[in-house]
PDB file of N, CA and C in Angstrom:
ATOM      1  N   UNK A   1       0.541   3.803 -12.048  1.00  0.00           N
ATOM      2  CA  UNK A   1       1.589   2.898 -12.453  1.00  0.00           C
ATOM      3  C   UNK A   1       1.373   1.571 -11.755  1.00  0.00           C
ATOM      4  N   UNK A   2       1.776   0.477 -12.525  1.00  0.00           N
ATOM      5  CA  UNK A   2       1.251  -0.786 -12.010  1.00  0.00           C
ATOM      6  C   UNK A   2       2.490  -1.080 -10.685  1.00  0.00           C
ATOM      7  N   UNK A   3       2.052  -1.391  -9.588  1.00  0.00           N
ATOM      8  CA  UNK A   3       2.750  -1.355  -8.341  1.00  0.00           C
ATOM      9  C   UNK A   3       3.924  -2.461  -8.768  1.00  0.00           C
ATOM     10  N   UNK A   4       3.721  -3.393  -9.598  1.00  0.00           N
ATOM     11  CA  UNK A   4       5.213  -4.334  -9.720  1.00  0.00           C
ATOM     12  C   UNK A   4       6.245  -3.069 -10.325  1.00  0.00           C
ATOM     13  N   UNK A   5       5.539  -2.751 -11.329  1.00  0.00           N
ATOM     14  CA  UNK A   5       6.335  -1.940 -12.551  1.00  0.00           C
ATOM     15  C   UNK A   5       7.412  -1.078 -11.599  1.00  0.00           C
ATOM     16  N   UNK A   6       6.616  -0.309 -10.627  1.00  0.00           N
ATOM     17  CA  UNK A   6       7.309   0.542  -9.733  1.00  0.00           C
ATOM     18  C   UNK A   6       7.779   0.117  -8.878  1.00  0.00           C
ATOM     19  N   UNK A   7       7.948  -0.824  -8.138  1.00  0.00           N
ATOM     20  CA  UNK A   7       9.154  -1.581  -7.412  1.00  0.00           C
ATOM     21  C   UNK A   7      10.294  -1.947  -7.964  1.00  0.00           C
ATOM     22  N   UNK A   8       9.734  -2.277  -9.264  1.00  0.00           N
ATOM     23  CA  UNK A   8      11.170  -2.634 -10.155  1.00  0.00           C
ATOM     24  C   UNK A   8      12.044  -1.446 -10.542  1.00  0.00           C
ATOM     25  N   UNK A   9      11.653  -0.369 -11.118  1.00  0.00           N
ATOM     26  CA  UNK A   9      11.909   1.578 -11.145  1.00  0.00           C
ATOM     27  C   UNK A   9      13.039   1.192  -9.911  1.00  0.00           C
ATOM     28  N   UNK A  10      12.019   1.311  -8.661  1.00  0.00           N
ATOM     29  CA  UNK A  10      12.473   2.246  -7.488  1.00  0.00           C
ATOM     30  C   UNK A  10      13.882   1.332  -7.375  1.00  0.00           C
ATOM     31  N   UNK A  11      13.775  -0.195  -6.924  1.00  0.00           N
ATOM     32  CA  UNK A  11      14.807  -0.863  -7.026  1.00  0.00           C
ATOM     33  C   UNK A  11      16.052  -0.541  -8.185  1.00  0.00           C
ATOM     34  N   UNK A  12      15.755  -0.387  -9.602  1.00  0.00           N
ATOM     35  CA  UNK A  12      17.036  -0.260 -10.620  1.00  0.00           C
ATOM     36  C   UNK A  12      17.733   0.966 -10.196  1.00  0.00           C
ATOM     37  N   UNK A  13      16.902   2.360  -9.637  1.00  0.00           N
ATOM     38  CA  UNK A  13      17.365   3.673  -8.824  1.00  0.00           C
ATOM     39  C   UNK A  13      17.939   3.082  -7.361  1.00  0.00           C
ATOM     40  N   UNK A  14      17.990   1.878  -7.004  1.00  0.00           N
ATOM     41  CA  UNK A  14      18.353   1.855  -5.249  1.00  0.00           C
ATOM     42  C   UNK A  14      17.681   2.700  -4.599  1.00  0.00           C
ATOM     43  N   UNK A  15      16.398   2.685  -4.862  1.00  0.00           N
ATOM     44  CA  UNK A  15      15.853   3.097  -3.409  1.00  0.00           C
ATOM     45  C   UNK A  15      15.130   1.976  -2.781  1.00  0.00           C
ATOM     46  N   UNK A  16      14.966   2.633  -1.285  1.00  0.00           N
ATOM     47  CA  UNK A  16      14.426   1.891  -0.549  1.00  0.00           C
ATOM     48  C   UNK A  16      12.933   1.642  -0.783  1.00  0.00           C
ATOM     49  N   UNK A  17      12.602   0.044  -1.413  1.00  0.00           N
ATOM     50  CA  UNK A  17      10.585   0.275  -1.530  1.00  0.00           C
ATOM     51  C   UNK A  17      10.007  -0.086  -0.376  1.00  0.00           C
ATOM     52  N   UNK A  18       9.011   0.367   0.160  1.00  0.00           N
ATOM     53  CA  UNK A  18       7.840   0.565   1.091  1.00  0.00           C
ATOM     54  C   UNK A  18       6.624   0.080   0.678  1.00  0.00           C
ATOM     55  N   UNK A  19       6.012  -0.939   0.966  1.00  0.00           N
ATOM     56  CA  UNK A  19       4.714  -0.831   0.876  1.00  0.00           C
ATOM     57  C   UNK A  19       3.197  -0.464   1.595  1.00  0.00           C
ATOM     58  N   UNK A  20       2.422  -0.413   0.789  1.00  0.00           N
ATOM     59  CA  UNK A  20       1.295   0.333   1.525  1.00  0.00           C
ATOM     60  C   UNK A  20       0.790   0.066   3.039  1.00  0.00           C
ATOM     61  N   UNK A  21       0.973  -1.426   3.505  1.00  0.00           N
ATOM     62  CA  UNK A  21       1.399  -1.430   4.821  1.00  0.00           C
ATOM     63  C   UNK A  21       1.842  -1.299   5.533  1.00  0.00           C
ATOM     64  N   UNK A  22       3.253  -1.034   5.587  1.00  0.00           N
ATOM     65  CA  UNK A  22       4.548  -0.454   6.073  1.00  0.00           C
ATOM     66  C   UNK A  22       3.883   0.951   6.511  1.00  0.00           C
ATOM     67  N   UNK A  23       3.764   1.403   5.120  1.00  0.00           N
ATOM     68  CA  UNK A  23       3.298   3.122   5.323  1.00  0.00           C
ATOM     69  C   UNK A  23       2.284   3.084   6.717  1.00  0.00           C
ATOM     70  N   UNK A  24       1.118   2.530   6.100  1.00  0.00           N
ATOM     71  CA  UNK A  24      -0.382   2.698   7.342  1.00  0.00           C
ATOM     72  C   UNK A  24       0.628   2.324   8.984  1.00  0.00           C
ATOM     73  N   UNK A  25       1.068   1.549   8.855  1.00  0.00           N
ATOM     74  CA  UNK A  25       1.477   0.517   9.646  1.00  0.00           C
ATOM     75  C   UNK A  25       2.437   1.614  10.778  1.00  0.00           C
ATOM     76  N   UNK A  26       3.132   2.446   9.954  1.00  0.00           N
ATOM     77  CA  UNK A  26       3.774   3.718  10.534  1.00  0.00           C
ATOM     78  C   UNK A  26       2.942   4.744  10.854  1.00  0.00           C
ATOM     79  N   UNK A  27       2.337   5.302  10.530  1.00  0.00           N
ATOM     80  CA  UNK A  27       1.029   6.245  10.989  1.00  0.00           C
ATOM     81  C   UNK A  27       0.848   5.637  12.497  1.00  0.00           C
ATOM     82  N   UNK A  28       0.344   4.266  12.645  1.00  0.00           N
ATOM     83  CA  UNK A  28      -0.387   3.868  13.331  1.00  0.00           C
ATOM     84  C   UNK A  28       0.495   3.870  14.543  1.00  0.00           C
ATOM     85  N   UNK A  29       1.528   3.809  14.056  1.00  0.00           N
ATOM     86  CA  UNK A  29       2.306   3.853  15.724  1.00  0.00           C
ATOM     87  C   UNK A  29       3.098   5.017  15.838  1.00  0.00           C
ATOM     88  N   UNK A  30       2.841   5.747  15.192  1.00  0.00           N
ATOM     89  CA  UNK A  30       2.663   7.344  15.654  1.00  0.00           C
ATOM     90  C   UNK A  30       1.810   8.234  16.059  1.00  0.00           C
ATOM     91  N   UNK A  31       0.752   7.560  15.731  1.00  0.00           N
ATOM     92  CA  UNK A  31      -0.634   7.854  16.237  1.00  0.00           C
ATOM     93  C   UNK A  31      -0.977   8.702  15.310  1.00  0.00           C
ATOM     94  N   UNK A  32      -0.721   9.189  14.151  1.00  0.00           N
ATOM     95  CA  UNK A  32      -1.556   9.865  12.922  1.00  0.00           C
ATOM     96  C   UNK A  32      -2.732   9.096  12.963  1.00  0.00           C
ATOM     97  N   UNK A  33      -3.144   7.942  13.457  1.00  0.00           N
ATOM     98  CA  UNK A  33      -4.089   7.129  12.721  1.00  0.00           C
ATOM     99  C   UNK A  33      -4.482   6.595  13.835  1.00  0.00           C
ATOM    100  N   UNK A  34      -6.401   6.539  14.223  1.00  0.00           N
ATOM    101  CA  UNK A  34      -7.092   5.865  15.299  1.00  0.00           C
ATOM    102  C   UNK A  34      -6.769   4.207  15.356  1.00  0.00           C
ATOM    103  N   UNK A  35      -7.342   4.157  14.121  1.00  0.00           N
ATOM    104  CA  UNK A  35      -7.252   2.698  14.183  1.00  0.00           C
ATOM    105  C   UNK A  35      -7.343   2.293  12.549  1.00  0.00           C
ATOM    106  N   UNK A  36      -6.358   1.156  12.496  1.00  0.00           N
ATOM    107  CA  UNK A  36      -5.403   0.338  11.303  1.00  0.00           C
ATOM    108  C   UNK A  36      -6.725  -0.421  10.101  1.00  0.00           C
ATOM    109  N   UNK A  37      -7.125  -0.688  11.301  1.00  0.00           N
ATOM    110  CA  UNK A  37      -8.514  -2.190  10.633  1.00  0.00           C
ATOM    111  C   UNK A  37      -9.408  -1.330   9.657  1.00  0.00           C
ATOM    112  N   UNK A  38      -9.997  -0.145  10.033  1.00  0.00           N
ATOM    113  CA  UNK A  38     -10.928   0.576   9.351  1.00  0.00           C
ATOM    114  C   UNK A  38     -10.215   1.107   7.792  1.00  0.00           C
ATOM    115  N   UNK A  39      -8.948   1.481   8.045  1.00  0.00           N
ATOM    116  CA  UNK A  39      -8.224   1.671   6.492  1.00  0.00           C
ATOM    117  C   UNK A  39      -8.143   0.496   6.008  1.00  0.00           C
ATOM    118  N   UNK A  40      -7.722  -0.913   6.310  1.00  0.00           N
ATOM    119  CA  UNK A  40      -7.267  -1.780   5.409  1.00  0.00           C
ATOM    120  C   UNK A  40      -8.860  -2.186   5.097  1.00  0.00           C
ATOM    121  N   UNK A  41      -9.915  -2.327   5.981  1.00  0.00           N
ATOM    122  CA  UNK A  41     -11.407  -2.436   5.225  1.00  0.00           C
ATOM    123  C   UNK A  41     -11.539  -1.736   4.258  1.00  0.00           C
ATOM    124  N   UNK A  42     -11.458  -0.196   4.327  1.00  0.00           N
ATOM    125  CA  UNK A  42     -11.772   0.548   3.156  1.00  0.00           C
ATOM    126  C   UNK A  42     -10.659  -0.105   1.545  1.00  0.00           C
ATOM    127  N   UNK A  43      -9.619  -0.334   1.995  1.00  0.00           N
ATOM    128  CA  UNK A  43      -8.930  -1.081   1.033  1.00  0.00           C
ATOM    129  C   UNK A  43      -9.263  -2.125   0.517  1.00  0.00           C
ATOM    130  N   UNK A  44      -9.663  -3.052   1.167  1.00  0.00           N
ATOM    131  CA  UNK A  44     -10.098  -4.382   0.656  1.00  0.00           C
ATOM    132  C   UNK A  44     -11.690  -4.356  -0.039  1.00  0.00           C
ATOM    133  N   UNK A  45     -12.320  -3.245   0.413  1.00  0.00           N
ATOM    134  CA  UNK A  45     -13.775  -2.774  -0.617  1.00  0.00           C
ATOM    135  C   UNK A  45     -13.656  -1.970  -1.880  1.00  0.00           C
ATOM    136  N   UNK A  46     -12.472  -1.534  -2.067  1.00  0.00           N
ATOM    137  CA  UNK A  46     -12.101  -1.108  -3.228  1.00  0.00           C
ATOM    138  C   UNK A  46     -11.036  -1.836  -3.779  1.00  0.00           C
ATOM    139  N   UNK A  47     -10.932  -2.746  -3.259  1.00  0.00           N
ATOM    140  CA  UNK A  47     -10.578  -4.208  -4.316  1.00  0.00           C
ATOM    141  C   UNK A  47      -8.792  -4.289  -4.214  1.00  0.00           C
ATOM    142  N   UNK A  48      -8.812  -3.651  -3.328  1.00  0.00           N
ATOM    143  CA  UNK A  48      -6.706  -3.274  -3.093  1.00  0.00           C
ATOM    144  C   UNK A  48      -6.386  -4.933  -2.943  1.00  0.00           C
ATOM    145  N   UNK A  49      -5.373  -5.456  -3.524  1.00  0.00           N
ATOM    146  CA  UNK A  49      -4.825  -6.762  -2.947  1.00  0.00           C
ATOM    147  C   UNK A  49      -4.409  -6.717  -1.926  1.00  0.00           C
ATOM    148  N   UNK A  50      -5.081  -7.703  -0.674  1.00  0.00           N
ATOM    149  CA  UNK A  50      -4.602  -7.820   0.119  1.00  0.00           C
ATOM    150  C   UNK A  50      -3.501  -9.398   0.566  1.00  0.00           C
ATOM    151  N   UNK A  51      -2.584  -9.243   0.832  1.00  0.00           N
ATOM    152  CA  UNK A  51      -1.981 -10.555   0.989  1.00  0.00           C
ATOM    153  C   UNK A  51      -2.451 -11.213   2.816  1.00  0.00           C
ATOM    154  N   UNK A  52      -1.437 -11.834   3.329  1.00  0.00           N
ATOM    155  CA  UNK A  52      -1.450 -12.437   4.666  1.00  0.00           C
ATOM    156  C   UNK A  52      -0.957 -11.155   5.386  1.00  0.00           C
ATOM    157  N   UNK A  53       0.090 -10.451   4.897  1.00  0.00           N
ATOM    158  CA  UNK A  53       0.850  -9.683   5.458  1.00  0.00           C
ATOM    159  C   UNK A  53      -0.754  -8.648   6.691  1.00  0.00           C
ATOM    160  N   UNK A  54      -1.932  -8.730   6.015  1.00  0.00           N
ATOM    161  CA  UNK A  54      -2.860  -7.855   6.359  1.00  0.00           C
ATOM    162  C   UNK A  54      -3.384  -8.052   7.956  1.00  0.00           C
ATOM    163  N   UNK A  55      -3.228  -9.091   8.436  1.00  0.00           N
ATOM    164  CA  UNK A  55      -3.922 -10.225   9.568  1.00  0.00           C
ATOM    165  C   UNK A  55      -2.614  -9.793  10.665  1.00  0.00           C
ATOM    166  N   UNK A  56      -1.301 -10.247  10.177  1.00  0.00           N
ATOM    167  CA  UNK A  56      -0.295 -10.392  11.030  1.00  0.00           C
ATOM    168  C   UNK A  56      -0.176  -8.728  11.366  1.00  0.00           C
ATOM    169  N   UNK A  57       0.166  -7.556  10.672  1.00  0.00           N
ATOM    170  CA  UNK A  57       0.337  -6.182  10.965  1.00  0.00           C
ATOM    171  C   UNK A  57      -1.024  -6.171  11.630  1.00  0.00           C
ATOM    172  N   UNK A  58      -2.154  -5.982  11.773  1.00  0.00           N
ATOM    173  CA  UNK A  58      -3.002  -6.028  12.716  1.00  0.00           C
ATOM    174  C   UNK A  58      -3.036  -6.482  14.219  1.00  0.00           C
ATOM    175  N   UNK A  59      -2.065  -7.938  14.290  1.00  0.00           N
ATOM    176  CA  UNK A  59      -1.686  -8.332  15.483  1.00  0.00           C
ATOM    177  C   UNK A  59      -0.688  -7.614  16.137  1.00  0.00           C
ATOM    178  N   UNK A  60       0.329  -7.413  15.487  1.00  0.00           N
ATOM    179  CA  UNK A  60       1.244  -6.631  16.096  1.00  0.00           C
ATOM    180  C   UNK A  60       0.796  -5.079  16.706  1.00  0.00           C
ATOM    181  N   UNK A  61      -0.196  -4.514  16.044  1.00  0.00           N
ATOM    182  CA  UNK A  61      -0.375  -3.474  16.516  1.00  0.00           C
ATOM    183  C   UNK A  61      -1.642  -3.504  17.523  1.00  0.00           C
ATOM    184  N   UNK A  62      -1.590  -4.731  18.074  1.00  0.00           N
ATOM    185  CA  UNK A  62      -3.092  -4.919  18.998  1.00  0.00           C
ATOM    186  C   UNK A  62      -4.436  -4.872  18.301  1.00  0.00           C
ATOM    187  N   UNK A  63      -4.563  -4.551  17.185  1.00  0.00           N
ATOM    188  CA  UNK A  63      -6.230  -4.364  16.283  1.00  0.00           C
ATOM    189  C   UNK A  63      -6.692  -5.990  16.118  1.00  0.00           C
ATOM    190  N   UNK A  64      -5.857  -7.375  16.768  1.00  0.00           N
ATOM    191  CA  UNK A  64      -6.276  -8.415  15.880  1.00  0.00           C
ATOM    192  C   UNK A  64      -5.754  -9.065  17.297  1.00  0.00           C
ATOM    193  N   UNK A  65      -6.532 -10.799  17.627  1.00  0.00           N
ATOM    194  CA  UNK A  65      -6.583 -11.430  18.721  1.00  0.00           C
ATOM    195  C   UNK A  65      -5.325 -12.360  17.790  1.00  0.00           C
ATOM    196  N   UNK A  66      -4.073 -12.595  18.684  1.00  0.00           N
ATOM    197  CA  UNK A  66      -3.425 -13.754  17.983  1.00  0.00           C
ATOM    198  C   UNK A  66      -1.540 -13.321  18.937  1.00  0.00           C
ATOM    199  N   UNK A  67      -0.781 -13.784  18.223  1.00  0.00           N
ATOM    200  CA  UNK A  67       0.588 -13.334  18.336  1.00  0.00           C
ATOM    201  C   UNK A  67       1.164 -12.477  18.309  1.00  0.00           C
ATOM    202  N   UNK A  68       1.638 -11.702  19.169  1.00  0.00           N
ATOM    203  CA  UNK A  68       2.355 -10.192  18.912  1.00  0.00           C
ATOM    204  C   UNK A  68       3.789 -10.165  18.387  1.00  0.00           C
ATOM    205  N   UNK A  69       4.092  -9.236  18.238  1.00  0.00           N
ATOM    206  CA  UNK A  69       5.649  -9.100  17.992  1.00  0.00           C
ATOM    207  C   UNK A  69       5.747  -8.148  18.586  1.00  0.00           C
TER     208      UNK A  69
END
């Protein structure tokens, strides 16, 4: 399903949408997950859109030199 199509779904139902960063982004600070950078690579080689959002969640979780939150 085209990912707008289904935000719009989940929203007309009121649910809460999540995106695929959010998700990884939670793993990662639960520690399901070594490290963040190696999934969003594999994403971005199979052509996943990546926005800005990709750079900044990296910083925050220490994988990226810059500004924390």
């Amino acid at each position: 399903m085209d990912d707008h199509k289904a935000r719009l779904l989940a929203q007309q139902e009121r649910l809460t949408v999540v995106g695929t960063f959010r998700v990884l982004k939670h793993f990662k600070e639960r520690r399901a997950l070594d490290a963040l950078h190696s999934v969003f690579d594999q994403l971005r080689a199979a052509e996943f859109s990546m926005r800005a959002e990709y750079d900044e969640i990296l910083r925050q979780i220490g994988e990226r030199e810059g500004k924390r939150s």
